[in-house]
Structures are given as C-alpha cells and as structure tokens.
C-alpha atoms as a PDB file:
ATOM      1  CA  UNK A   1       0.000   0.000   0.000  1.00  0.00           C
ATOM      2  CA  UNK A   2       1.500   3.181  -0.993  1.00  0.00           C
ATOM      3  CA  UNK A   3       1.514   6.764   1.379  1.00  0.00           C
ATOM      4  CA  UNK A   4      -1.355   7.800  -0.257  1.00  0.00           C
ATOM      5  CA  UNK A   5      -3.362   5.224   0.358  1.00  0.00           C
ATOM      6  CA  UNK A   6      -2.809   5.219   3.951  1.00  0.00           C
ATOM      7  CA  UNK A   7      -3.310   8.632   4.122  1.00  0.00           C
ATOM      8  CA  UNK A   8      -6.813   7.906   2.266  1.00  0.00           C
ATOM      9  CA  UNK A   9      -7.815   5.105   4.576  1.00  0.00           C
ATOM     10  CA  UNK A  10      -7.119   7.077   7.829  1.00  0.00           C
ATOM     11  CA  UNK A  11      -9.095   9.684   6.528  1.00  0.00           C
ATOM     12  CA  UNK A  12     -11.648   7.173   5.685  1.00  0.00           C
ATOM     13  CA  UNK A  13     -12.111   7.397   2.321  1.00  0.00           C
ATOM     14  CA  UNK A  14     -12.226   4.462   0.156  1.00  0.00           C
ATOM     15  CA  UNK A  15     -12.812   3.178  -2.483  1.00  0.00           C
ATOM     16  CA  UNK A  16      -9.699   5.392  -3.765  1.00  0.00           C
ATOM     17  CA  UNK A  17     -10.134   6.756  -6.895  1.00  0.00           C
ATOM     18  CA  UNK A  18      -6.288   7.687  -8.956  1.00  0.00           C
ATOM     19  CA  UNK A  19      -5.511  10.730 -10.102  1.00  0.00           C
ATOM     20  CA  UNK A  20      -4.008  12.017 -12.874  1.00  0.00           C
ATOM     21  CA  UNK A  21      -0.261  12.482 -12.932  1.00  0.00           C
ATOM     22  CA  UNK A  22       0.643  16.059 -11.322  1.00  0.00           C
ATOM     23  CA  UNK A  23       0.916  18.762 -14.362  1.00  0.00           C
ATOM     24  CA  UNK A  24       4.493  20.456 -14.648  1.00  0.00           C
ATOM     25  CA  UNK A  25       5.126  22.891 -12.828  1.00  0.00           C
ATOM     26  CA  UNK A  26       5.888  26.077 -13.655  1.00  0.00           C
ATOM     27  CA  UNK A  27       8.809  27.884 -13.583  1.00  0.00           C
ATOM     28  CA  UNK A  28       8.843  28.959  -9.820  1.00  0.00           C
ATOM     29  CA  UNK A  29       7.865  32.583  -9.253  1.00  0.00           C
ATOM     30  CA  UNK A  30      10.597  35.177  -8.310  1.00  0.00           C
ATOM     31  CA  UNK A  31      10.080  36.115  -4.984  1.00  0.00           C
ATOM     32  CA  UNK A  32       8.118  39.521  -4.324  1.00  0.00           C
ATOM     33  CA  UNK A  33       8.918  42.614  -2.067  1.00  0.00           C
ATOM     34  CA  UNK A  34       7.123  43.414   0.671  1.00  0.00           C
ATOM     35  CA  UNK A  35       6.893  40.651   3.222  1.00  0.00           C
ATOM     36  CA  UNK A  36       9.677  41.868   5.668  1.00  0.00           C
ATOM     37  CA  UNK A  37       6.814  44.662   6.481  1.00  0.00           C
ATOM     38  CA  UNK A  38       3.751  42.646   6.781  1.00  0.00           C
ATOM     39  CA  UNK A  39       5.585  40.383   8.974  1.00  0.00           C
ATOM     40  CA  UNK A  40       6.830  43.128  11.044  1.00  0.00           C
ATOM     41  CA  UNK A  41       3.017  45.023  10.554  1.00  0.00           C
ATOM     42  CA  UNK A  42       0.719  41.697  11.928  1.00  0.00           C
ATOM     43  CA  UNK A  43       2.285  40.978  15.111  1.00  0.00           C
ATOM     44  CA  UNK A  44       2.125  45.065  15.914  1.00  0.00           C
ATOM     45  CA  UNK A  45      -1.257  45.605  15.051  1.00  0.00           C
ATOM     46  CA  UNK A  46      -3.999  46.986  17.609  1.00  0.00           C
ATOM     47  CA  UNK A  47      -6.605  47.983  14.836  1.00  0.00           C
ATOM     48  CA  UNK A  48      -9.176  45.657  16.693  1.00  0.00           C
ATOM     49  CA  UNK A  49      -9.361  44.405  20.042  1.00  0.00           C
ATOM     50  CA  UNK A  50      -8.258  41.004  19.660  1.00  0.00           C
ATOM     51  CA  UNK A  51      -4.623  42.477  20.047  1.00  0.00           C
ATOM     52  CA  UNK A  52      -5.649  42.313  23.994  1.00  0.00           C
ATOM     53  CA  UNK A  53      -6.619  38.634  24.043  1.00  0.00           C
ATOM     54  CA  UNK A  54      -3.932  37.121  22.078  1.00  0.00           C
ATOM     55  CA  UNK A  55      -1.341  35.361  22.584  1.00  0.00           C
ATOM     56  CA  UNK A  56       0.439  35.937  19.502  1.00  0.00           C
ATOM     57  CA  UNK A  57      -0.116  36.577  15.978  1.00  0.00           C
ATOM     58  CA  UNK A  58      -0.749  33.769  13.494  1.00  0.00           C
ATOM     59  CA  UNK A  59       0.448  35.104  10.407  1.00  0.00           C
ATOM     60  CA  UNK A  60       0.848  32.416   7.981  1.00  0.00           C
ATOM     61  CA  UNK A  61       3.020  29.393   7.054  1.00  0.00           C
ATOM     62  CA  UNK A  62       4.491  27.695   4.087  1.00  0.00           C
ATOM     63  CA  UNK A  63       5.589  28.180   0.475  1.00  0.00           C
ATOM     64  CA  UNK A  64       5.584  31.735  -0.351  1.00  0.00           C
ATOM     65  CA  UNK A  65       5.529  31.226  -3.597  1.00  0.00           C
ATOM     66  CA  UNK A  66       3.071  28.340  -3.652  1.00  0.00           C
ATOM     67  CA  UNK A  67       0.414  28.012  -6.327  1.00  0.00           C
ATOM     68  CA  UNK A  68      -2.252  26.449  -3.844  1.00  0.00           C
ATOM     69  CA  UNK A  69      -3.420  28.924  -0.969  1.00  0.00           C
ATOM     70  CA  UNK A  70      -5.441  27.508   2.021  1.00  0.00           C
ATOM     71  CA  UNK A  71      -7.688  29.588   3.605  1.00  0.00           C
ATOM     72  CA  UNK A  72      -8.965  29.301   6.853  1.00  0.00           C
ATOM     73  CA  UNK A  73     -11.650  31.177   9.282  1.00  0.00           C
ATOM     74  CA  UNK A  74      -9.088  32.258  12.460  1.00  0.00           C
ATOM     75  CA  UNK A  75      -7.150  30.906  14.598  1.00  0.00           C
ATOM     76  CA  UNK A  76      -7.924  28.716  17.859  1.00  0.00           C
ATOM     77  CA  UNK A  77      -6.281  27.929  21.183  1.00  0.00           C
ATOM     78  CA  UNK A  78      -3.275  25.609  20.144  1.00  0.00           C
ATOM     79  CA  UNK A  79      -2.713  28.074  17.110  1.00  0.00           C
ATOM     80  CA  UNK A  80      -2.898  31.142  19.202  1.00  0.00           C
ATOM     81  CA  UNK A  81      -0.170  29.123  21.622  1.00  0.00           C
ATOM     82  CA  UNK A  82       1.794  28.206  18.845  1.00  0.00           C
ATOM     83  CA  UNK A  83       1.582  30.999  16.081  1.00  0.00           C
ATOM     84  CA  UNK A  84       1.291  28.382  13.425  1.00  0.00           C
ATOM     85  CA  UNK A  85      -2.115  27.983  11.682  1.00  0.00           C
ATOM     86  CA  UNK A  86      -4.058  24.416  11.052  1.00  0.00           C
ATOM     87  CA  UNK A  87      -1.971  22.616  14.040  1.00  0.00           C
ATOM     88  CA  UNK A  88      -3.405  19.998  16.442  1.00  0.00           C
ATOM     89  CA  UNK A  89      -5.946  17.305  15.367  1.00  0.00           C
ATOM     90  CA  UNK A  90      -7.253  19.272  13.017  1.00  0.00           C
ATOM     91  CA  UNK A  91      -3.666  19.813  11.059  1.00  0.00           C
ATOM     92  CA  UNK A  92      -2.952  16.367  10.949  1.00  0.00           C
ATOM     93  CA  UNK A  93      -5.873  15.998   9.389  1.00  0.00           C
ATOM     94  CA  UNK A  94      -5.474  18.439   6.617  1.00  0.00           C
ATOM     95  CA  UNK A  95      -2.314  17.307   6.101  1.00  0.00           C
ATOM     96  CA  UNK A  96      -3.173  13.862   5.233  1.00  0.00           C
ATOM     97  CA  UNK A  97      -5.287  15.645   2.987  1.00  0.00           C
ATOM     98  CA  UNK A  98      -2.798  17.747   1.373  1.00  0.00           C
ATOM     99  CA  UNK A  99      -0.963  14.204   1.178  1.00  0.00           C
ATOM    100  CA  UNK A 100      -4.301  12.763  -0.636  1.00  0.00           C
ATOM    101  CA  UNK A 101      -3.494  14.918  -3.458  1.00  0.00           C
ATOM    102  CA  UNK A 102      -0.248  14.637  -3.888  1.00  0.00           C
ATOM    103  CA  UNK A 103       0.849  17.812  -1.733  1.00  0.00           C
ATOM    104  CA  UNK A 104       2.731  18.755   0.672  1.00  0.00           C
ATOM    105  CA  UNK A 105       2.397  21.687   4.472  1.00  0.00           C
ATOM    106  CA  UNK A 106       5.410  23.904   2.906  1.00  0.00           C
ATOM    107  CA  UNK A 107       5.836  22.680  -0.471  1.00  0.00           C
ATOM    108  CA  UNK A 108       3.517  24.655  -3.154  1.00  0.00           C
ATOM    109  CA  UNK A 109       0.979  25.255  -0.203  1.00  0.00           C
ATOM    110  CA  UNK A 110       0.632  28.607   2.028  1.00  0.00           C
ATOM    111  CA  UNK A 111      -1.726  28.281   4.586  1.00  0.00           C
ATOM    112  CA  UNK A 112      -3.490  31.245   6.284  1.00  0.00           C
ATOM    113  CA  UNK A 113      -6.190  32.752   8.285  1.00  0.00           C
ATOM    114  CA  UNK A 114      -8.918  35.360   7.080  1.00  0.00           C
ATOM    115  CA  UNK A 115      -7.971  36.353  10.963  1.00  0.00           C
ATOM    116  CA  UNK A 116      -4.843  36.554  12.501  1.00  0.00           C
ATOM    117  CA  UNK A 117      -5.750  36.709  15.976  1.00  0.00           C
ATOM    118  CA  UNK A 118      -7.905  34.158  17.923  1.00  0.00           C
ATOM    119  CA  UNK A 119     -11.213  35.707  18.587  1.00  0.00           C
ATOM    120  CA  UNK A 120     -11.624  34.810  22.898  1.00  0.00           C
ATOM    121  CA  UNK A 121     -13.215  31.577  23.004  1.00  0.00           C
ATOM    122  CA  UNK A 122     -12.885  30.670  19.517  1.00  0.00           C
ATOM    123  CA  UNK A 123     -16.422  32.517  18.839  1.00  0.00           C
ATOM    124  CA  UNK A 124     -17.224  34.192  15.348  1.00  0.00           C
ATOM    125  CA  UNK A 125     -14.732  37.071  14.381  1.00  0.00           C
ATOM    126  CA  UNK A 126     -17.411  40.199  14.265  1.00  0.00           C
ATOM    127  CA  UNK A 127     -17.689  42.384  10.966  1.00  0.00           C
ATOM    128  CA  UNK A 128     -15.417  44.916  12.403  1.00  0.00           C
ATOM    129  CA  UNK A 129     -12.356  42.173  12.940  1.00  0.00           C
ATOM    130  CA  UNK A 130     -12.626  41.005   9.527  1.00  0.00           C
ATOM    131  CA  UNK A 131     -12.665  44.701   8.534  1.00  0.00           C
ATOM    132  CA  UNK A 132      -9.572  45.144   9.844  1.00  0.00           C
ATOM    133  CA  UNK A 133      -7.699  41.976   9.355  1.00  0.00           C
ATOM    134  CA  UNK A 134      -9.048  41.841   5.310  1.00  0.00           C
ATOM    135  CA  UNK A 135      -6.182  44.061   4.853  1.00  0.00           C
ATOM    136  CA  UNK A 136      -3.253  41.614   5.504  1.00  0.00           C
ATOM    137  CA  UNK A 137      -4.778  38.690   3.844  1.00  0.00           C
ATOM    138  CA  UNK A 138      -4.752  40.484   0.780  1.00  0.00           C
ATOM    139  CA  UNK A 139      -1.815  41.360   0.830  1.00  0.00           C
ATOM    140  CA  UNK A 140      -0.248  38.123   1.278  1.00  0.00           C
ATOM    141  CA  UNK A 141      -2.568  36.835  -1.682  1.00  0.00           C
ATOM    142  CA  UNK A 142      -0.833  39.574  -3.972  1.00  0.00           C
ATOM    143  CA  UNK A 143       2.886  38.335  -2.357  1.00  0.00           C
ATOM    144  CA  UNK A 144       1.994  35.158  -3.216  1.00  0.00           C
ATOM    145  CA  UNK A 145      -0.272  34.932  -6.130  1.00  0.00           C
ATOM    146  CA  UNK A 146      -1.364  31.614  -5.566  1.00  0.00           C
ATOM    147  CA  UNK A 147      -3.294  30.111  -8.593  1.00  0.00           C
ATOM    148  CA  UNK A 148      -5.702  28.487  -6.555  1.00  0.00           C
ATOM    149  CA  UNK A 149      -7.717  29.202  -3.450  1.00  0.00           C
ATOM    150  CA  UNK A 150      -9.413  26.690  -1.499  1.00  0.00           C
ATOM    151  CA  UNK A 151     -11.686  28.627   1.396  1.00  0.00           C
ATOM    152  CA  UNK A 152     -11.761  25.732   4.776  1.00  0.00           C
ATOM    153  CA  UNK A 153     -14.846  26.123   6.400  1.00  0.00           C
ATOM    154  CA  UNK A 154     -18.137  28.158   6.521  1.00  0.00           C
ATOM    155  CA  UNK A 155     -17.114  31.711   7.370  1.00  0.00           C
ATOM    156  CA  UNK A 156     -14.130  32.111   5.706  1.00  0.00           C
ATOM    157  CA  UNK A 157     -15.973  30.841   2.729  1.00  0.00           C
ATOM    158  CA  UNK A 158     -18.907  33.261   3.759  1.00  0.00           C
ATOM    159  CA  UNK A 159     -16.079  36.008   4.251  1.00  0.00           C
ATOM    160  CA  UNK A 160     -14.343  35.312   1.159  1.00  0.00           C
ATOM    161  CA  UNK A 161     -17.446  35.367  -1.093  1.00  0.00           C
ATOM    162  CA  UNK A 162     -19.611  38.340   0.754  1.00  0.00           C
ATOM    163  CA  UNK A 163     -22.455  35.420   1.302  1.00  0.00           C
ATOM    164  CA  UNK A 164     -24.446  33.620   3.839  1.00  0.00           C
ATOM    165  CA  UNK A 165     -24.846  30.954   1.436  1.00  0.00           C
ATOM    166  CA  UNK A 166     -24.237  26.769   3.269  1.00  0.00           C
ATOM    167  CA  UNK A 167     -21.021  25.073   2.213  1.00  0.00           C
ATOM    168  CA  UNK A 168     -23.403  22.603   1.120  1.00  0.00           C
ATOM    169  CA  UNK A 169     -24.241  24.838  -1.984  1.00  0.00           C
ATOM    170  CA  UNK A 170     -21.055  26.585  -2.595  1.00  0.00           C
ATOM    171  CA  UNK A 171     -19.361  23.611  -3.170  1.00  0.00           C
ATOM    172  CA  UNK A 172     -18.362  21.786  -6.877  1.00  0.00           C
ATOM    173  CA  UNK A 173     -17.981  25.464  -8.504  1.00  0.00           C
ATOM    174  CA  UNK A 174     -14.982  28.148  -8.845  1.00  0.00           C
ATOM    175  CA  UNK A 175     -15.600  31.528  -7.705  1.00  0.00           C
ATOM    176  CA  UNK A 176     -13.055  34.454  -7.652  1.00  0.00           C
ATOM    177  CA  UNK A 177     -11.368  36.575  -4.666  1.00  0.00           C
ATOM    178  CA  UNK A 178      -9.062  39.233  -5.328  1.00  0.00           C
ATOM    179  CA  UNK A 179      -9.296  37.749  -9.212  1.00  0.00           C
ATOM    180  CA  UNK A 180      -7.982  34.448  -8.356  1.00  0.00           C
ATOM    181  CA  UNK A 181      -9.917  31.493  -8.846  1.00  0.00           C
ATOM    182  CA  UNK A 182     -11.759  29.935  -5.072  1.00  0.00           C
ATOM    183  CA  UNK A 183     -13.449  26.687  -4.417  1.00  0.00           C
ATOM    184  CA  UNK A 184     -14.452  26.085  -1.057  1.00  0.00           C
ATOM    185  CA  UNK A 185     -14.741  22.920   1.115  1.00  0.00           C
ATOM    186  CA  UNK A 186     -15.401  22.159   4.685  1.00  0.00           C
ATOM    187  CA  UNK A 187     -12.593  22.718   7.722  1.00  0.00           C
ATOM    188  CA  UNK A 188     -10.849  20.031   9.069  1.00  0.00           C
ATOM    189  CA  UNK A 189     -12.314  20.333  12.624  1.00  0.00           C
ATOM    190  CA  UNK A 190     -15.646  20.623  10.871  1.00  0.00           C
ATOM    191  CA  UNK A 191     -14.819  16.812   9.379  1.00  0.00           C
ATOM    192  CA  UNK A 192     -13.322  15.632  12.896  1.00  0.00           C
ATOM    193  CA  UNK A 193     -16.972  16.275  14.425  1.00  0.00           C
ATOM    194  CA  UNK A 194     -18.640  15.041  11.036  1.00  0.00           C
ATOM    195  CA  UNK A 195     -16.627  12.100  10.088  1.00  0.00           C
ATOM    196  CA  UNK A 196     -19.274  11.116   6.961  1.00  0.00           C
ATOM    197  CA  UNK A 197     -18.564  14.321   5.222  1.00  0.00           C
ATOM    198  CA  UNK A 198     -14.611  13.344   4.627  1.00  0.00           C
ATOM    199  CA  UNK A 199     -15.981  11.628   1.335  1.00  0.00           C
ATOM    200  CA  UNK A 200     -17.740  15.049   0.287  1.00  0.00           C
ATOM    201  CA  UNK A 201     -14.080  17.138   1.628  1.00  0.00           C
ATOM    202  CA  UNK A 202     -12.753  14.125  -0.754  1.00  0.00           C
ATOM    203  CA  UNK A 203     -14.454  14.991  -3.654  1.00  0.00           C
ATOM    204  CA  UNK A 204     -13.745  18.727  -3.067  1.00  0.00           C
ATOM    205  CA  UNK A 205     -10.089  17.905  -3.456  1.00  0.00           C
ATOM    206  CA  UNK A 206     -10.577  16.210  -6.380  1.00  0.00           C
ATOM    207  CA  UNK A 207     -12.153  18.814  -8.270  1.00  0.00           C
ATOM    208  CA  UNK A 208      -9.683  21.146  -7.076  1.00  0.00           C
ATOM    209  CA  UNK A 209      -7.139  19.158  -8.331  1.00  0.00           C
ATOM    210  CA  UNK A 210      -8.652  18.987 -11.714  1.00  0.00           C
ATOM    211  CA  UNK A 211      -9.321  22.430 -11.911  1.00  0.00           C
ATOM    212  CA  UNK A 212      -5.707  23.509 -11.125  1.00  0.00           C
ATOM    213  CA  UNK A 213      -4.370  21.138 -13.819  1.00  0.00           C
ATOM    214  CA  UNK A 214      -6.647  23.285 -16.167  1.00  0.00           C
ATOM    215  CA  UNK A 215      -5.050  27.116 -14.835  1.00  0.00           C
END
C-alpha cells in the first residue's frame, strides 16, 4: 500500500479513486517585495481588540511562492499558543489531505487565516475584525499569487465570497477573490466532528485538483 493510500484510509475514504499524474510545474515565481513589512506590521497591530486577548499573531506558514493557498476562518487555542495555523488534530488531518493529493504543508501550499488573531473563546470574528484583518490577507494573496484558493470552512468561505450561502451549496464550482480562482470545502475540525462528510471534503479535493491542472 502506498503513502497515499494510507493517508486515504485514515481519513476514511475508500474506495480510492487515482488521479491524474501532477501537471508540470511552472517555472517557480521570483520572490516579491514586501513581506519583511507585513511580517513586522501583523504581530504590531492593535486595529481591533483582539490584540488584547492574544497570545500571539498567526500570520501564515508555508511556500511563499506556492500556487495552492489555504484559507482558513481564524485561529484557535493551540494556534494562538503556537503561532502556526491548522496545528493539532485538526492539522494532521489536513495534512493527510494535502498528502491525498499529492501535496505537501510547505511545499507549493501557504496556509493562512482570514484572521490573525484568535477571537476569545474561539467565537465568530465580528464584521469589524474582519474589517480590519481583510487588509493583511490580501496582501499576502498579492505576495503570493497563488493560482488556486481553497476557502476551509463556513465563514471564511462566507467572508471570502460576501455570502451567507451553506457550504453545502457553494461547493463543486470556482468563484473568484481578489481575481484568483476559489473553491471552497469544509474545515478540518468541521470533518473531525462530522466524520461522513470526509468523502464530500474528498471529492472537493478532487475537483480542485482537476481544476488547477486546467489554470
């Protein structure tokens, strides 16, 4: 049994489908000014008052110039303790994922929060948090200029899209934030608490798969 199918089965999916052989890559982006200030502009900012309940800032983490871009809705305890998005049960989880489709936490994947702060006991960021946080997410989109976008979870989806629409029926299409092409799927602590939705968060990684091999 190869990685992948481990990763598959302790995800619970099976029967596993194959993919198609990984496109080539392109040549690797040239890497872009400007992240020595956002780094240095996150962990300083006080625009909201989530800068009093922190712990730390979670900025971000992997492949800056990665073609997939994970988005997810903000951070919680272990990633306010640790300043490292996706971490926990809930990492380990997405990365088997990531390994699902042939990627990799660090290699051609960023991974980031629409918030940057953990909102005090992991409730909804409010309207004005996103307001000010929307900033610095867009900017790391334009550092980056990921080719894909995959939105994790309900609000970030929500936040992402301006909608109240259900994952249910924003999944299986590509949208567009900041003019680069989104498809959303569920979070991975959403699948930890709904273990037969893995097969839908499957098929969601298919289809994103397909549709990057067609950017």
């Amino acid at each position: 049994m190869t990685r992948r199918h481990e990763v598959l089965a302790e995800m619970g999916l099976a029967p596993v489908w194959r993919l198609r052989n990984k496109p080539v890559q392109e040549e690797t982006k040239s890497p872009a000014p400007g992240w020595i200030e956002i780094k240095q502009a996150v962990p300083a900012c006080t625009a909201c008052g989530l800068h009093k309940t922190r712990t730390q800032t979670v900025f971000g983490v992997g492949d800056e110039n990665a073609d997939w871009m994970l988005i997810g809705e903000a951070p919680g305890a272990e990633e306010d303790r640790l300043g490292e998005p996706f971490v926990g049960q809930a990492g380990k989880l997405l990365d088997n994922m990531l390994a699902a489709i042939d990627l990799k936490r660090g290699e051609n994947v960023y991974i980031a929060n629409v918030l940057k702060c953990r909102p005090p006991g992991n409730r909804n960021p409010e309207p004005d948090e996103v307001a000010k946080c929307t900033p610095f997410l867009k900017t790391q989109i334009a550092l980056i200029q990921p080719k894909l976008i995959i939105a994790m979870g309900r609000f970030a989806a929500q936040t992402l899209l301006s909608s109240d629409a259900t994952i249910a029926s924003l999944r299986g299409k590509v949208y567009r934030y900041e003019g680069v092409p989104l498809i959303v799927t569920y979070h991975p602590a959403y699948l930890l608490r709904n273990l037969p939705d893995k097969a839908k968060a499957w098929a969601d990684l298919v289809f994103a798969k397909k549709t990057m091999a067609t950017l």
